[in-house]
PDB file of N, CA and C in Angstrom:
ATOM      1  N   UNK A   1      11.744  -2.407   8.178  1.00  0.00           N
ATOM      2  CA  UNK A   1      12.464  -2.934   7.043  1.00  0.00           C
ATOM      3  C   UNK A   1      11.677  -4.060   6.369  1.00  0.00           C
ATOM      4  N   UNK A   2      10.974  -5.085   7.323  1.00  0.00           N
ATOM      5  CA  UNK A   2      10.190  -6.237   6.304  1.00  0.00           C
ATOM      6  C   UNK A   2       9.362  -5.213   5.636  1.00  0.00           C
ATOM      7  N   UNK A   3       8.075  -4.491   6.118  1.00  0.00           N
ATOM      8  CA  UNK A   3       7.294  -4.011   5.208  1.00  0.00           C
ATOM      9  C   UNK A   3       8.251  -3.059   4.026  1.00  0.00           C
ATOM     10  N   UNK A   4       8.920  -2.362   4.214  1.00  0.00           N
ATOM     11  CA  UNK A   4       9.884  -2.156   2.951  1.00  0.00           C
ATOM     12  C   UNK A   4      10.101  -3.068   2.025  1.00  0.00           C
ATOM     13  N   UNK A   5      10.894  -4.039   2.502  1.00  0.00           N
ATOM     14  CA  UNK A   5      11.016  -5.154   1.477  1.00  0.00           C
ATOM     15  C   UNK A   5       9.755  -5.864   0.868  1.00  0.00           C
ATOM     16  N   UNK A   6       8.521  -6.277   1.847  1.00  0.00           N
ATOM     17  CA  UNK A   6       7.161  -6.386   0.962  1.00  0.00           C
ATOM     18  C   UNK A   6       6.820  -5.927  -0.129  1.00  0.00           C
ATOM     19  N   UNK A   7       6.656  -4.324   0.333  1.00  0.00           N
ATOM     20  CA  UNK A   7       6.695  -3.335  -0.536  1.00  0.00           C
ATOM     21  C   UNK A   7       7.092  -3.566  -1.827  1.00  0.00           C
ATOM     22  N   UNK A   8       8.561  -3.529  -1.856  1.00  0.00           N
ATOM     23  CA  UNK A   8       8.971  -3.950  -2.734  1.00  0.00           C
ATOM     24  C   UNK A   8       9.012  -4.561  -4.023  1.00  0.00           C
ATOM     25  N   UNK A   9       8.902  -5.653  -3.339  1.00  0.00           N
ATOM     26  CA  UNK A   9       8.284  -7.445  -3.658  1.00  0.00           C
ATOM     27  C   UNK A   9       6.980  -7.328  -4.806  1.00  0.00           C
ATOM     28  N   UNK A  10       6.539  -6.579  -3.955  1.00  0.00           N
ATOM     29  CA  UNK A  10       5.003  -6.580  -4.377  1.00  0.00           C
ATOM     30  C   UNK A  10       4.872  -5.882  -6.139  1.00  0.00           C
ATOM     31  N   UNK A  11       5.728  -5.173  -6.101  1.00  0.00           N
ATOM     32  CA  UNK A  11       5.800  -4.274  -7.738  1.00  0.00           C
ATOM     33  C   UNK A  11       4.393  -3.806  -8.106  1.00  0.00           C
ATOM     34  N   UNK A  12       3.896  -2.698  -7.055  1.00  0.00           N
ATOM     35  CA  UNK A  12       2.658  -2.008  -6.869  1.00  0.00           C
ATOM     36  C   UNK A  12       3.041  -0.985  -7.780  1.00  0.00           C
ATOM     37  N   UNK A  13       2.067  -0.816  -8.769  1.00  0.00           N
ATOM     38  CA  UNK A  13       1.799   0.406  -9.798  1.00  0.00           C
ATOM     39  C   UNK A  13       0.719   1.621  -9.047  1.00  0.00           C
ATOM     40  N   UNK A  14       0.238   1.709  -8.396  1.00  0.00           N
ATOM     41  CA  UNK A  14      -0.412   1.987  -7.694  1.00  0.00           C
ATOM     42  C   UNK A  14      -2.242   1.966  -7.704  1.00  0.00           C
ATOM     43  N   UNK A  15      -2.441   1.514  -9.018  1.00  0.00           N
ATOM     44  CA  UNK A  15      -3.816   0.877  -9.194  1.00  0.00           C
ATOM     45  C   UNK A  15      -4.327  -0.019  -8.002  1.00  0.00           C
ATOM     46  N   UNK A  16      -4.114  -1.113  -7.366  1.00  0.00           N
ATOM     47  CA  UNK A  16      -4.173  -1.971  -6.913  1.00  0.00           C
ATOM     48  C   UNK A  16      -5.288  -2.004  -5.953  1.00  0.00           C
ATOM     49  N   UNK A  17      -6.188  -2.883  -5.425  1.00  0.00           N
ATOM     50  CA  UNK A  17      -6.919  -2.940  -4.190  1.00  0.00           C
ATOM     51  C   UNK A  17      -6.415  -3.678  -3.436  1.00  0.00           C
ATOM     52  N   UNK A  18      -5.999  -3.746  -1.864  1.00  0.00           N
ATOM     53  CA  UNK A  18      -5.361  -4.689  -1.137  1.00  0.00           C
ATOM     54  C   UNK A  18      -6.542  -4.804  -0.363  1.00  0.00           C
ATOM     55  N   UNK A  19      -6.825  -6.216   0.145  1.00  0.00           N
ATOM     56  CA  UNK A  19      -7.841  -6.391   1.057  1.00  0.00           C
ATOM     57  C   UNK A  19      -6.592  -7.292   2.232  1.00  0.00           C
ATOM     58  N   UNK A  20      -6.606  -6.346   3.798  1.00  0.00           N
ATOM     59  CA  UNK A  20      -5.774  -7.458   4.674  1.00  0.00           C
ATOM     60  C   UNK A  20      -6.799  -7.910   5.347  1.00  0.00           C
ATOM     61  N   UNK A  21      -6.982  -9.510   5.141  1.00  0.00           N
ATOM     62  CA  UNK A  21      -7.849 -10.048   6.445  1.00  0.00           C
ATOM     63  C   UNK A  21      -7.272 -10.234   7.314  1.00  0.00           C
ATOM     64  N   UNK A  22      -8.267 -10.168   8.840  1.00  0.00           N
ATOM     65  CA  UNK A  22      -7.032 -10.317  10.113  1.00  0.00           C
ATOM     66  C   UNK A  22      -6.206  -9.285   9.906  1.00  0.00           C
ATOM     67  N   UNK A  23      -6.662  -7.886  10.277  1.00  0.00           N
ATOM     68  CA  UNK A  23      -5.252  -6.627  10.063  1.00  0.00           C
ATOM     69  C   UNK A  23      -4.786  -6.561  11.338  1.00  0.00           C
ATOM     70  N   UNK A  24      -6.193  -6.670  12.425  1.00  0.00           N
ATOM     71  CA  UNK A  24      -5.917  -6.635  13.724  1.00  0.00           C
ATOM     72  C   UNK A  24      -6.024  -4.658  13.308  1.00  0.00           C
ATOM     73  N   UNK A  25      -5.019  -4.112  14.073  1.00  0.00           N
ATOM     74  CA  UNK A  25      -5.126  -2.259  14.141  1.00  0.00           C
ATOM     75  C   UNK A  25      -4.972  -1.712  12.935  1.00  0.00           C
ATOM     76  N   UNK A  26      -4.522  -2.225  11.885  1.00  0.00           N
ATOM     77  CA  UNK A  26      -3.961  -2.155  10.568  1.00  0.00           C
ATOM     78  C   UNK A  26      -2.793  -1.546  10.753  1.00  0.00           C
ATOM     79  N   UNK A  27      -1.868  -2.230  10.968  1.00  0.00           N
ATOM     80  CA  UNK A  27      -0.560  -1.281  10.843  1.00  0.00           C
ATOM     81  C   UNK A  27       0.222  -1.403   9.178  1.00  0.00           C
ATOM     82  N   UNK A  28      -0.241  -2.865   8.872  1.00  0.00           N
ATOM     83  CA  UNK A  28       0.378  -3.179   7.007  1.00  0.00           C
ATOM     84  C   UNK A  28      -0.577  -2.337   5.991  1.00  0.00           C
ATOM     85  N   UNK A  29      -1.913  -2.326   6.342  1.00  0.00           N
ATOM     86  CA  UNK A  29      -2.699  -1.427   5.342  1.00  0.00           C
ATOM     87  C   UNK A  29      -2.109  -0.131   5.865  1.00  0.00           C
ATOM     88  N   UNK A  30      -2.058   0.460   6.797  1.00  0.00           N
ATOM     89  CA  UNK A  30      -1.982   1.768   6.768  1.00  0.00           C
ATOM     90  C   UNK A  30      -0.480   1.995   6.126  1.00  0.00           C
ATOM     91  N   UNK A  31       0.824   1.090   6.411  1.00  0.00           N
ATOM     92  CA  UNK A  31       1.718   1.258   5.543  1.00  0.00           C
ATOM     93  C   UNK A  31       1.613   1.318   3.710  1.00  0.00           C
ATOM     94  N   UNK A  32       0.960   0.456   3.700  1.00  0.00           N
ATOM     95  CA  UNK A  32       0.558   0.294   2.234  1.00  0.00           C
ATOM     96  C   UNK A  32      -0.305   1.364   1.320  1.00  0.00           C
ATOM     97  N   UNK A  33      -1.245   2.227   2.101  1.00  0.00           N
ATOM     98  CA  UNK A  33      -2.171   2.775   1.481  1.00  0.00           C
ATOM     99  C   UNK A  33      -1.304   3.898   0.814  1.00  0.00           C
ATOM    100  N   UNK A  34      -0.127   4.182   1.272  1.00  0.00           N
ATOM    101  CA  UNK A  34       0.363   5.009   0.575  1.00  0.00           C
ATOM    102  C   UNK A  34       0.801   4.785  -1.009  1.00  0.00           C
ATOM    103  N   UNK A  35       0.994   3.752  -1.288  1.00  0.00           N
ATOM    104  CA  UNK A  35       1.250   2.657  -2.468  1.00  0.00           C
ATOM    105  C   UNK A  35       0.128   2.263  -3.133  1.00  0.00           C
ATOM    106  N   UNK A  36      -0.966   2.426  -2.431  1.00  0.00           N
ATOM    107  CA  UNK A  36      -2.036   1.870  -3.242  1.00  0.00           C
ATOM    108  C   UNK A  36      -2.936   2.707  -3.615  1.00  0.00           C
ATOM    109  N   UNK A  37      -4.457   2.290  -4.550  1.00  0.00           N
ATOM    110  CA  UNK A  37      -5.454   3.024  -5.072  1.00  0.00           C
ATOM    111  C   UNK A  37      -6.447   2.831  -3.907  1.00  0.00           C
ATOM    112  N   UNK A  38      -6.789   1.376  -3.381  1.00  0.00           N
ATOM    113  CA  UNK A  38      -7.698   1.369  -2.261  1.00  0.00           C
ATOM    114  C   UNK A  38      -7.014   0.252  -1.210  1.00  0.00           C
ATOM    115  N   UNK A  39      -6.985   0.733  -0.397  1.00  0.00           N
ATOM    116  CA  UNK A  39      -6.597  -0.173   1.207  1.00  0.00           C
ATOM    117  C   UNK A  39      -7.843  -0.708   2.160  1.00  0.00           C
ATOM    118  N   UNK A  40      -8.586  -1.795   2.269  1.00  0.00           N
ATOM    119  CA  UNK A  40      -9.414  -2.553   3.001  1.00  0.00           C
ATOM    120  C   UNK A  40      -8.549  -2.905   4.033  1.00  0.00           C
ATOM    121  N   UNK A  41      -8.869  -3.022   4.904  1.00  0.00           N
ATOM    122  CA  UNK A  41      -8.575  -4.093   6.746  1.00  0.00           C
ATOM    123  C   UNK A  41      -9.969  -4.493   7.208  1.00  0.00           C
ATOM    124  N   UNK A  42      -9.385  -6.082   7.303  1.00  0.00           N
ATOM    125  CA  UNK A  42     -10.592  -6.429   7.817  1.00  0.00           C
ATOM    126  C   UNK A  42     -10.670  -7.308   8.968  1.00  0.00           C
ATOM    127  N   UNK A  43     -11.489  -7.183   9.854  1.00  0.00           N
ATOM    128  CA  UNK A  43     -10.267  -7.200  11.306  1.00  0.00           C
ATOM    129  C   UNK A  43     -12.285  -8.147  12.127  1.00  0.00           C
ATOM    130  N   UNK A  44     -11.625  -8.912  12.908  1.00  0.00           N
ATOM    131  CA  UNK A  44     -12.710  -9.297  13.918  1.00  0.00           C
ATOM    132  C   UNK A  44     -12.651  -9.424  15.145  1.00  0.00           C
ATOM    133  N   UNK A  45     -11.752  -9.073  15.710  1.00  0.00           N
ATOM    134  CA  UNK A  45     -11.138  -9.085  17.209  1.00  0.00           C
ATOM    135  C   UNK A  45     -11.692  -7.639  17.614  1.00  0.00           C
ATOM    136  N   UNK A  46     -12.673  -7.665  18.102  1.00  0.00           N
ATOM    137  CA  UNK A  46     -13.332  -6.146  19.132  1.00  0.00           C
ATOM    138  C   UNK A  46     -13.054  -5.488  19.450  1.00  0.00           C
ATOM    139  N   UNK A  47     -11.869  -5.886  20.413  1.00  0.00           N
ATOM    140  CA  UNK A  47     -11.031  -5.056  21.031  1.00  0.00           C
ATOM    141  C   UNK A  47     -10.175  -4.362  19.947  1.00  0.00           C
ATOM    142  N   UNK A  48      -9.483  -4.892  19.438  1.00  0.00           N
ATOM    143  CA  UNK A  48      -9.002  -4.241  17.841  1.00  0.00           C
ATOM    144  C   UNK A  48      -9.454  -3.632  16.861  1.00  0.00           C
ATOM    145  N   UNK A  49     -10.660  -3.544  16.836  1.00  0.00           N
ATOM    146  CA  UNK A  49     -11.349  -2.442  15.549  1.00  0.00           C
ATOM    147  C   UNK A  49     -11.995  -1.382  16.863  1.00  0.00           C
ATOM    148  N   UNK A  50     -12.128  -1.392  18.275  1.00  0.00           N
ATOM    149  CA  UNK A  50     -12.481  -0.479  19.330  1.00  0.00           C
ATOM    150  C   UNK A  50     -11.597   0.587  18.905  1.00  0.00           C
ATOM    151  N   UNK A  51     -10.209   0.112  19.294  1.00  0.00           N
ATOM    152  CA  UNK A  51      -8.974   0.887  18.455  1.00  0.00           C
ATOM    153  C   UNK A  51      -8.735   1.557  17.717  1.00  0.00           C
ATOM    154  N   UNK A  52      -8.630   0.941  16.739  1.00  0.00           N
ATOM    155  CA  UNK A  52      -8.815   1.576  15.092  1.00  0.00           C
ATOM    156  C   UNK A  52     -10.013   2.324  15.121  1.00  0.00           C
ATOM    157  N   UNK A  53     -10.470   2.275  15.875  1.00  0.00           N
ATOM    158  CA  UNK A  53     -12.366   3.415  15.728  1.00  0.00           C
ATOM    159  C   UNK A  53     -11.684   4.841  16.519  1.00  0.00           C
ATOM    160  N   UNK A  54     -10.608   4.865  17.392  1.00  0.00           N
ATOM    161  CA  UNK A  54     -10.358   5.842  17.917  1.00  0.00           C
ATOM    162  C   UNK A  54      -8.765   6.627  17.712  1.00  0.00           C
ATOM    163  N   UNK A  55      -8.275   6.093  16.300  1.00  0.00           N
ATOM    164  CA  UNK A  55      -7.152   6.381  15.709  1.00  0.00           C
ATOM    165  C   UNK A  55      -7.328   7.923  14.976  1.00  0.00           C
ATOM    166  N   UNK A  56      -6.878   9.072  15.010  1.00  0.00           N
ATOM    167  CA  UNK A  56      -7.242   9.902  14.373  1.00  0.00           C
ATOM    168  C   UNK A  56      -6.601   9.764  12.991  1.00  0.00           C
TER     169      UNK A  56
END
């Protein structure tokens, strides 16, 4: 429900580039990319982009 309401909030046309720093696994970009034109995560915790490297 928060990312819904973000969503929201946000009044995305769908042009938009979102850059999340600190996504950690990306769970808000990957919600978002559906809303958007381009979705960035940008993540520095190792163990956390190890992850995201093995997400299909």
């Amino acid at each position: 429900m928060l990312y819904d309401k973000a969503l929201e909030d946000a009044e995305l046309n769908g042009e938009e580039t979102m850059i999340d720093a600190y996504c950690g696994i990306g769970t808000i970009p990957l919600f978002l990319a559906k809303q958007e034109k381009n979705v960035y995560g940008v993540g520095i915790v190792p163990k956390a982009i190890e992850d995201e490297k093995r997400r299909p």
